[in-house]
N, C-alpha and C. Protein backbone atom coordinates (compact mmCIF):
# COMPACT_ATOMS: atom_id res chain seq x y z
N UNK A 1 41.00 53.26 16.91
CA UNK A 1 41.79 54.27 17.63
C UNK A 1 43.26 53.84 17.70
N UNK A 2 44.00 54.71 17.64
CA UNK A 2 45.59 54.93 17.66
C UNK A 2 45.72 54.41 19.24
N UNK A 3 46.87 53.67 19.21
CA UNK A 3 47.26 53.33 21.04
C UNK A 3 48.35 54.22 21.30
N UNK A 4 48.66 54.57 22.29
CA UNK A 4 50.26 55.48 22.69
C UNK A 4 51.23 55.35 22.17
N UNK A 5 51.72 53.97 22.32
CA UNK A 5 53.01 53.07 21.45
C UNK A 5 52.83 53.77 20.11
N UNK A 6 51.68 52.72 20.01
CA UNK A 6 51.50 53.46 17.99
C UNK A 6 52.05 54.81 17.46
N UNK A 7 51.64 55.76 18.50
CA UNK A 7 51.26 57.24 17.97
C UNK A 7 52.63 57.51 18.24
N UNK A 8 53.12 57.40 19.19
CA UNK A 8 54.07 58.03 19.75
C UNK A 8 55.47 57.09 18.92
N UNK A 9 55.40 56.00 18.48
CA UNK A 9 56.56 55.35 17.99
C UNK A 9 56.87 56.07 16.61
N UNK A 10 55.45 56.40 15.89
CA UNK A 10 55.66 56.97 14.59
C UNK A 10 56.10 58.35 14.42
N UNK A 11 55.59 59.15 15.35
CA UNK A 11 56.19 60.51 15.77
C UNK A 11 57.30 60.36 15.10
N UNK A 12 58.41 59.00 16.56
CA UNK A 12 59.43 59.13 16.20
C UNK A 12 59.75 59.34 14.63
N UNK A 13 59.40 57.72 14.59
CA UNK A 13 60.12 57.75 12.92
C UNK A 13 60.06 59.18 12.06
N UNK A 14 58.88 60.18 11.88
CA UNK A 14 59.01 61.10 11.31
C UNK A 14 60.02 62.11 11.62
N UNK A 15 60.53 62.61 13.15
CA UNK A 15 61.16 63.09 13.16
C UNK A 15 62.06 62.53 12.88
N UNK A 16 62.81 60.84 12.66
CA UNK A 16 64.12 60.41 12.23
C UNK A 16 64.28 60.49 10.80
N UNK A 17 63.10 60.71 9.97
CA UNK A 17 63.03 61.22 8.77
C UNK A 17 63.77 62.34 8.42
N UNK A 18 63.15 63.53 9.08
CA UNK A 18 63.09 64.92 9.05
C UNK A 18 64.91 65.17 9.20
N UNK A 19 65.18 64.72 10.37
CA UNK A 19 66.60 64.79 10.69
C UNK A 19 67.54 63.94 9.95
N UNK A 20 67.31 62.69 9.21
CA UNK A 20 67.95 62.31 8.11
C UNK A 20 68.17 63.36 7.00
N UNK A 21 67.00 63.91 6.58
CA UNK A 21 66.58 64.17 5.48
C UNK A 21 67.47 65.94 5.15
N UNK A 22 67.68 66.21 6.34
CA UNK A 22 68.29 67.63 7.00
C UNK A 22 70.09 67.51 7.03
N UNK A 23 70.60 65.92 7.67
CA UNK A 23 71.94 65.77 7.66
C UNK A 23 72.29 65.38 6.03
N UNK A 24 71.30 64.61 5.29
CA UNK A 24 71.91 64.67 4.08
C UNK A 24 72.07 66.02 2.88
N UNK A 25 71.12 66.89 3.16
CA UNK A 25 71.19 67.66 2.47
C UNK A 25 72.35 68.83 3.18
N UNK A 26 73.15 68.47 4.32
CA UNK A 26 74.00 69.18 5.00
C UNK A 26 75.68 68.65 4.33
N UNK A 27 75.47 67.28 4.22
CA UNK A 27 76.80 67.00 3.68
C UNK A 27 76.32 67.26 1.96
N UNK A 28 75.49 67.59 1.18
CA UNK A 28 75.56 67.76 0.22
C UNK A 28 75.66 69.30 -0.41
N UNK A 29 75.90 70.20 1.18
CA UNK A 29 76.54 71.37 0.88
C UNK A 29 74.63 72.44 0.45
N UNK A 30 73.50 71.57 0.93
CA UNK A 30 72.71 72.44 0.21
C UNK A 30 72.09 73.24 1.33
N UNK A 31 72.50 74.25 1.52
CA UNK A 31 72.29 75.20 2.71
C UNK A 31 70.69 75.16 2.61
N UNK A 32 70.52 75.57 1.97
CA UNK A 32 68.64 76.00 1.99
C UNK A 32 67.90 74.48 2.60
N UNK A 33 67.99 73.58 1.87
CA UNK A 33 66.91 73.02 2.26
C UNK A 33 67.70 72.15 3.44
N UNK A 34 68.98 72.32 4.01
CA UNK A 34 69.35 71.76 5.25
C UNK A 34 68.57 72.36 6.48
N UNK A 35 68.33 73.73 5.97
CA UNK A 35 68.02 74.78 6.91
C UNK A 35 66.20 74.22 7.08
N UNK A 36 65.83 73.82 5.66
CA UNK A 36 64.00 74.09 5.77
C UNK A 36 63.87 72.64 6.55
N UNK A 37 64.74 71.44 6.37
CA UNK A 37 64.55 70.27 6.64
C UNK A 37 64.96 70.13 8.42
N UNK A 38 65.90 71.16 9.17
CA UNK A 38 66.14 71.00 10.02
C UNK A 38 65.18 72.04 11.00
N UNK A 39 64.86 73.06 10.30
CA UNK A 39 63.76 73.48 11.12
C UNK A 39 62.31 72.93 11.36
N UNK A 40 61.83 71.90 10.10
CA UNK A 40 60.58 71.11 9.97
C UNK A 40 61.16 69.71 11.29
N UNK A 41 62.43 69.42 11.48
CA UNK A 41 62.66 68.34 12.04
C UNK A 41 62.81 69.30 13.92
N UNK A 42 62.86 70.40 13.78
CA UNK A 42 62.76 71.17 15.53
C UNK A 42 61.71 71.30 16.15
N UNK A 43 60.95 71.90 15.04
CA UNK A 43 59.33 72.10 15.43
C UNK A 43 58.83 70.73 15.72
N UNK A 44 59.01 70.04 14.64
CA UNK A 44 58.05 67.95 15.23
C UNK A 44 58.88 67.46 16.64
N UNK A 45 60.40 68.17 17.10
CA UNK A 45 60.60 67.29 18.32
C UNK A 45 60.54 67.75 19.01
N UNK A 46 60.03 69.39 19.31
CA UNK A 46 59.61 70.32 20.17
C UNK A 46 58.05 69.77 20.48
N UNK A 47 57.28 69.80 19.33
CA UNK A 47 55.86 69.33 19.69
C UNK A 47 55.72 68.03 20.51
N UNK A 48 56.89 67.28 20.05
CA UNK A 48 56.60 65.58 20.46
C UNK A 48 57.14 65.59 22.12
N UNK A 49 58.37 66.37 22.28
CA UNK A 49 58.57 66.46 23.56
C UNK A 49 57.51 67.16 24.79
N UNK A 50 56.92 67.93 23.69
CA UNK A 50 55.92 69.07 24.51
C UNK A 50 54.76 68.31 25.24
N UNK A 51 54.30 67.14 24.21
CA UNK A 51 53.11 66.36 24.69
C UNK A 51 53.44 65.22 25.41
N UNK A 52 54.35 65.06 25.27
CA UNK A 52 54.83 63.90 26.13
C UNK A 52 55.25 64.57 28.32
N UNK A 53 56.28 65.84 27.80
CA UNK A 53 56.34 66.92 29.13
C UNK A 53 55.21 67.18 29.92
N UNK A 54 54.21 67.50 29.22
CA UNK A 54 53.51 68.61 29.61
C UNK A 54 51.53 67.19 29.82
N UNK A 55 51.71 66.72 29.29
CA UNK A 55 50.47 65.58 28.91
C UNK A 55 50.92 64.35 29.28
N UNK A 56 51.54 63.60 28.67
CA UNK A 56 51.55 61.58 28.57
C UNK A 56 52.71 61.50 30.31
N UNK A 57 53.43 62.32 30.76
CA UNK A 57 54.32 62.18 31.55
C UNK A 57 53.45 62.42 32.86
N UNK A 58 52.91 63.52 32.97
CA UNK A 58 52.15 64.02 34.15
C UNK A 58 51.08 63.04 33.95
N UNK A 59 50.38 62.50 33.22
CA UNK A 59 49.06 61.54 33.71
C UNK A 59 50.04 60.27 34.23
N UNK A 60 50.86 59.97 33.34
CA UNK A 60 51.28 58.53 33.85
C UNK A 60 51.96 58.26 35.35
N UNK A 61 52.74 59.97 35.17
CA UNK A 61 53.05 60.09 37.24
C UNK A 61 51.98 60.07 38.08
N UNK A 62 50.69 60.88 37.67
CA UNK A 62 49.77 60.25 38.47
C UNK A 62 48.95 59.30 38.75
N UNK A 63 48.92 58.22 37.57
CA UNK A 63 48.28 57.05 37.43
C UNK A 63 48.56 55.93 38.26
N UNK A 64 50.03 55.93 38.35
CA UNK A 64 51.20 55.48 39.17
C UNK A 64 51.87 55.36 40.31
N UNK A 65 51.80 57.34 40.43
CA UNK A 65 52.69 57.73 41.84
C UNK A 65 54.30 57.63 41.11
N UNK A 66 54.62 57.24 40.35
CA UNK A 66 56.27 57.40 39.93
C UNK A 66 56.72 58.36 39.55
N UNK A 67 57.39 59.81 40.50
CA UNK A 67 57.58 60.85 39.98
C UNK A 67 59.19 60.61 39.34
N UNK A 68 59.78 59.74 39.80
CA UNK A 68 61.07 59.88 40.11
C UNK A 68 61.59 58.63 39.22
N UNK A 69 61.01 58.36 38.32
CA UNK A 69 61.60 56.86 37.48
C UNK A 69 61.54 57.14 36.22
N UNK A 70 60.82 56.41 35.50
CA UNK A 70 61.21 56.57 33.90
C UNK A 70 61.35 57.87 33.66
N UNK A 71 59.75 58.48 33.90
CA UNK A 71 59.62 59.95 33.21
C UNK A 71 61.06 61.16 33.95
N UNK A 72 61.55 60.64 34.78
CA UNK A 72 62.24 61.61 35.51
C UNK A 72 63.74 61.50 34.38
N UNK A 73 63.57 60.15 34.20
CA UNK A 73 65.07 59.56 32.97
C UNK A 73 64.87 60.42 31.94
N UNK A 74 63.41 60.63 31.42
CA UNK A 74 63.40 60.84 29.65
C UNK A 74 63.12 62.47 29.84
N UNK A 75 62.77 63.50 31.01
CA UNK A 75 62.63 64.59 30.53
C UNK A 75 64.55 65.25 30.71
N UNK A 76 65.55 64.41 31.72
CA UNK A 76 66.78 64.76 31.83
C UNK A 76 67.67 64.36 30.29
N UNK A 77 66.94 62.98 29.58
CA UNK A 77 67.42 62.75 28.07
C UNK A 77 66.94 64.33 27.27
N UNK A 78 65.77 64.69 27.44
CA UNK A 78 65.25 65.90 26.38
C UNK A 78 65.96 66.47 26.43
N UNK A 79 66.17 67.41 27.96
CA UNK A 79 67.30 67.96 27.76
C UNK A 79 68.58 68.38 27.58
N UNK A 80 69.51 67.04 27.53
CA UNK A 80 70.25 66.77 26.74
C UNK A 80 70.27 66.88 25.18
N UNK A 81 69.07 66.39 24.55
CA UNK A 81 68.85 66.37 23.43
C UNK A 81 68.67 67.86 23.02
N UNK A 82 68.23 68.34 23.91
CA UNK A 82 67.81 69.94 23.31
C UNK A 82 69.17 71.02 23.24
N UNK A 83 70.25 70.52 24.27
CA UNK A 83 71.24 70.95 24.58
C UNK A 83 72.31 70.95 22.96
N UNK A 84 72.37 69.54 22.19
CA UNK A 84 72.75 69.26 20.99
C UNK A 84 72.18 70.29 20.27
N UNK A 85 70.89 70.15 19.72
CA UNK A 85 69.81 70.62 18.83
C UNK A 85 70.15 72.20 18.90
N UNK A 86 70.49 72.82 20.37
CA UNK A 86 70.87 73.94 19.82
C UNK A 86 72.26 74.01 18.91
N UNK A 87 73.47 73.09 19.69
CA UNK A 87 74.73 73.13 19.19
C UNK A 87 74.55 73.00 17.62
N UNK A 88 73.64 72.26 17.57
CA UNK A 88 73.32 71.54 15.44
C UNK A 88 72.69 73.26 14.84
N UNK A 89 71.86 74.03 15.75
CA UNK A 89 71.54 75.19 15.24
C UNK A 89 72.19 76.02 14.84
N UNK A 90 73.61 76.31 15.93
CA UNK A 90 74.31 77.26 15.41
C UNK A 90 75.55 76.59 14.28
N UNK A 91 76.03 74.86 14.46
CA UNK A 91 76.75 74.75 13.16
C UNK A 91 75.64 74.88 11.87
N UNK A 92 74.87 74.58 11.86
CA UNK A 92 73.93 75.58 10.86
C UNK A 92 73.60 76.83 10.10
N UNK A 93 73.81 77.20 11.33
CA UNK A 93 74.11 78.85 10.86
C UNK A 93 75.08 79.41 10.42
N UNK A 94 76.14 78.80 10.74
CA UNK A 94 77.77 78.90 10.28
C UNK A 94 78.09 78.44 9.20
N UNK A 95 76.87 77.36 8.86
CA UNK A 95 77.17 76.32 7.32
C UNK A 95 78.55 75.68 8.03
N UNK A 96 79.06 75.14 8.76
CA UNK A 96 79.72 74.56 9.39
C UNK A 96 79.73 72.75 9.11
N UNK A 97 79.77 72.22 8.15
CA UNK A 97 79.31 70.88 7.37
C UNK A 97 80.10 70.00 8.57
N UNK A 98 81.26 70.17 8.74
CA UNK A 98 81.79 69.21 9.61
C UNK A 98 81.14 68.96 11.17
N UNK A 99 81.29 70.38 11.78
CA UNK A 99 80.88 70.57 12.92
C UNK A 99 78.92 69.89 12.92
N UNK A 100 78.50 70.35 11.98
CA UNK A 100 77.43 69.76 12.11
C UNK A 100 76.96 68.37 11.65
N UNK A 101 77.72 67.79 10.86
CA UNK A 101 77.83 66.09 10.87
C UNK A 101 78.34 65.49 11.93
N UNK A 102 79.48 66.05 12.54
CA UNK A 102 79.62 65.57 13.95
C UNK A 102 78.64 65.47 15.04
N UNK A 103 78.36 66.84 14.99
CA UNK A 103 77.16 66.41 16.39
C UNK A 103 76.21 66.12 15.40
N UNK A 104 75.51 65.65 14.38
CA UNK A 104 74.02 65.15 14.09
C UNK A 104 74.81 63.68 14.48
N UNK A 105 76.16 62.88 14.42
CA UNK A 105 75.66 61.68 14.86
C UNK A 105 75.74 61.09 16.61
N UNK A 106 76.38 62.46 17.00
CA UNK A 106 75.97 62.25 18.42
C UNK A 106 74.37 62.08 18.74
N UNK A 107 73.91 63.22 17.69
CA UNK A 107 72.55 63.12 18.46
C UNK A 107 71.65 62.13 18.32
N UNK A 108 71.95 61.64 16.69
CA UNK A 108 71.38 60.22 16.22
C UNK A 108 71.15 58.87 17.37
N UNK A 109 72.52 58.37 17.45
CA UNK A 109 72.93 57.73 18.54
C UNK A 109 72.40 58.01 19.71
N UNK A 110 71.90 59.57 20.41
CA UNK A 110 71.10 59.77 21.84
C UNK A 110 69.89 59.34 21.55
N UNK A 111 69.24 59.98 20.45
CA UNK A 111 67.62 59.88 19.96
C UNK A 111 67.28 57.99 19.92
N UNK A 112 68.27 57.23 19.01
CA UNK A 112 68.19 55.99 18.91
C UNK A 112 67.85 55.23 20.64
N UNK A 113 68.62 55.30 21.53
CA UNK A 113 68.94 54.94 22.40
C UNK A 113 67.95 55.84 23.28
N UNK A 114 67.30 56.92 23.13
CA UNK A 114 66.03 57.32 24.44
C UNK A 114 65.09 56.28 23.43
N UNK A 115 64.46 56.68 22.19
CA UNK A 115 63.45 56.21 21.56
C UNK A 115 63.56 54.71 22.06
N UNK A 116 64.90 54.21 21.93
CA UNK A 116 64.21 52.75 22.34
C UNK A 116 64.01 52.51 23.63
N UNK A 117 63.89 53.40 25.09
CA UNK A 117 64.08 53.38 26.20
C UNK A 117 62.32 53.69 25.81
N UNK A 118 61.87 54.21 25.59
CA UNK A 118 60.46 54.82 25.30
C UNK A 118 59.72 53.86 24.79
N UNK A 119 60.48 53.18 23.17
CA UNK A 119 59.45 52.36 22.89
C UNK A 119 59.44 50.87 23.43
N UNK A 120 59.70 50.62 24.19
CA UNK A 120 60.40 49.23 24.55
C UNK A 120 59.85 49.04 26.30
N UNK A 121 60.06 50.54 27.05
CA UNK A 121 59.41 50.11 28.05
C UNK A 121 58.55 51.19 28.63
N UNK A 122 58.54 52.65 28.62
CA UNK A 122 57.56 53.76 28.88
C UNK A 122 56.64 53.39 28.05
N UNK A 123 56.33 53.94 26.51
CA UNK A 123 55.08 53.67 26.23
C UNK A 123 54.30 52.32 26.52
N UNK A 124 54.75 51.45 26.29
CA UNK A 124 53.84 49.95 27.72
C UNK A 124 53.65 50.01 28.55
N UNK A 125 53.87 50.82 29.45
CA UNK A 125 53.73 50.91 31.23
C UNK A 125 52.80 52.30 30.54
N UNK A 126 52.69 53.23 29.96
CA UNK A 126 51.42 54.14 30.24
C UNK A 126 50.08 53.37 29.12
N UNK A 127 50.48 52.37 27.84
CA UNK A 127 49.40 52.16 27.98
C UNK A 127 48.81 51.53 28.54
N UNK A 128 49.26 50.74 29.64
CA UNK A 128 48.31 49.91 30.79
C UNK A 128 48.20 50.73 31.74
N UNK A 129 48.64 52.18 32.11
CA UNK A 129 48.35 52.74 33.03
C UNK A 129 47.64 54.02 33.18
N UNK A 130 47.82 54.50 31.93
CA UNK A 130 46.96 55.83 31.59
C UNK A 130 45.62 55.61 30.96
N UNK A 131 44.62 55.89 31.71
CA UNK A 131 43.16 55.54 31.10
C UNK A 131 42.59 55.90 30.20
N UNK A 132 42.93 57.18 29.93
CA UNK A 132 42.26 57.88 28.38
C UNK A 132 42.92 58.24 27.46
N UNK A 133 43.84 57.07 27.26
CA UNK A 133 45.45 57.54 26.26
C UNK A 133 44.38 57.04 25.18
N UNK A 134 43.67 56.85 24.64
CA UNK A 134 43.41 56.71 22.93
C UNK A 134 42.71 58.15 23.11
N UNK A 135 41.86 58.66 24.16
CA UNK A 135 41.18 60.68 24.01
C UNK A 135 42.83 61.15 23.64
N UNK A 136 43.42 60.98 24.82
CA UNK A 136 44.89 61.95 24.60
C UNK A 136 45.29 61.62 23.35
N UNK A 137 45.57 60.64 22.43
CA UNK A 137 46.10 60.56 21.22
C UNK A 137 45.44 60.82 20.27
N UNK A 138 44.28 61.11 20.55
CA UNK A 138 43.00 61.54 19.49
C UNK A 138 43.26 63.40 19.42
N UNK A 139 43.53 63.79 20.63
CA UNK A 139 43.92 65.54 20.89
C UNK A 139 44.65 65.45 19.98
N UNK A 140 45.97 64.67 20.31
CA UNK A 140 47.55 65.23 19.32
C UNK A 140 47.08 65.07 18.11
N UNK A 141 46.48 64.17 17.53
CA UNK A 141 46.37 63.79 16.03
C UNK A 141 45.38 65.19 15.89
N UNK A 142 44.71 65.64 16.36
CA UNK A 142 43.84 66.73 15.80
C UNK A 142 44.52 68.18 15.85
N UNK A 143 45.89 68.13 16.49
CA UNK A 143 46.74 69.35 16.88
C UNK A 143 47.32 69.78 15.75
């Protein structure tokens, strides 16, 4: 079985894939697949935020009692992050190459810096604290 860390660290990396893979084909002027690569990279950090919001955050507040600490840090980072992600949507839509290399490395730099807030000390504190995180990571992998 997959542990939390595990599952949830690789997430990342795929979405840092997806969003690489989206800013390069943005400075290389190739509208189409900036567009297919940055919408494949919205949907994986919509899902990843979703299970983490809505699932890995609420068990670990109650496992705990900590409404008001990490998880309270990383859902005010999302939305920050989501706040960008739209800004990256509409220089997108504009084909806006500058505007949107600018903010993809703001957002780089946010994502770098929550992910390692996540992998370094949240996902360790829920897998010693959440009891059925290999069921819960067995759900996502089957989602």
């Amino acid at each position: 079985m997959t542990s939390i860390p595990e599952f949830m660290t690789t997430k990342h990396r795929e979405c840092d894939e997806l969003f690489t893979e989206a800013e390069a084909a943005v400075a290389k002027v190739d509208w189409s697949l900036a567009l297919t690569k940055w919408q494949s990279f919205a949907v994986e950090l919509s899902k990843h935020f979703s299970q983490e919001e809505d699932i890995l955050f609420p068990k670990f507040e109650q496992a705990t009692g900590m409404t008001s600490g990490p998880t309270q840090v990383m859902r005010m980072e999302h939305q920050q992050i989501r706040a960008l992600v739209q800004d990256l949507d509409n220089a997108l839509a504009a084909q806006n190459k500058d505007e949107y290399l600018g903010l993809s490395e703001t957002l780089m730099v946010m994502m770098q810096q929550h992910n390692m807030k996540e992998e370094m000390m949240l996902y360790p504190m829920m897998e010693k604290n959440v009891a059925d995180g290999e069921q819960i990571i067995a759900q996502f992998q089957a989602s």
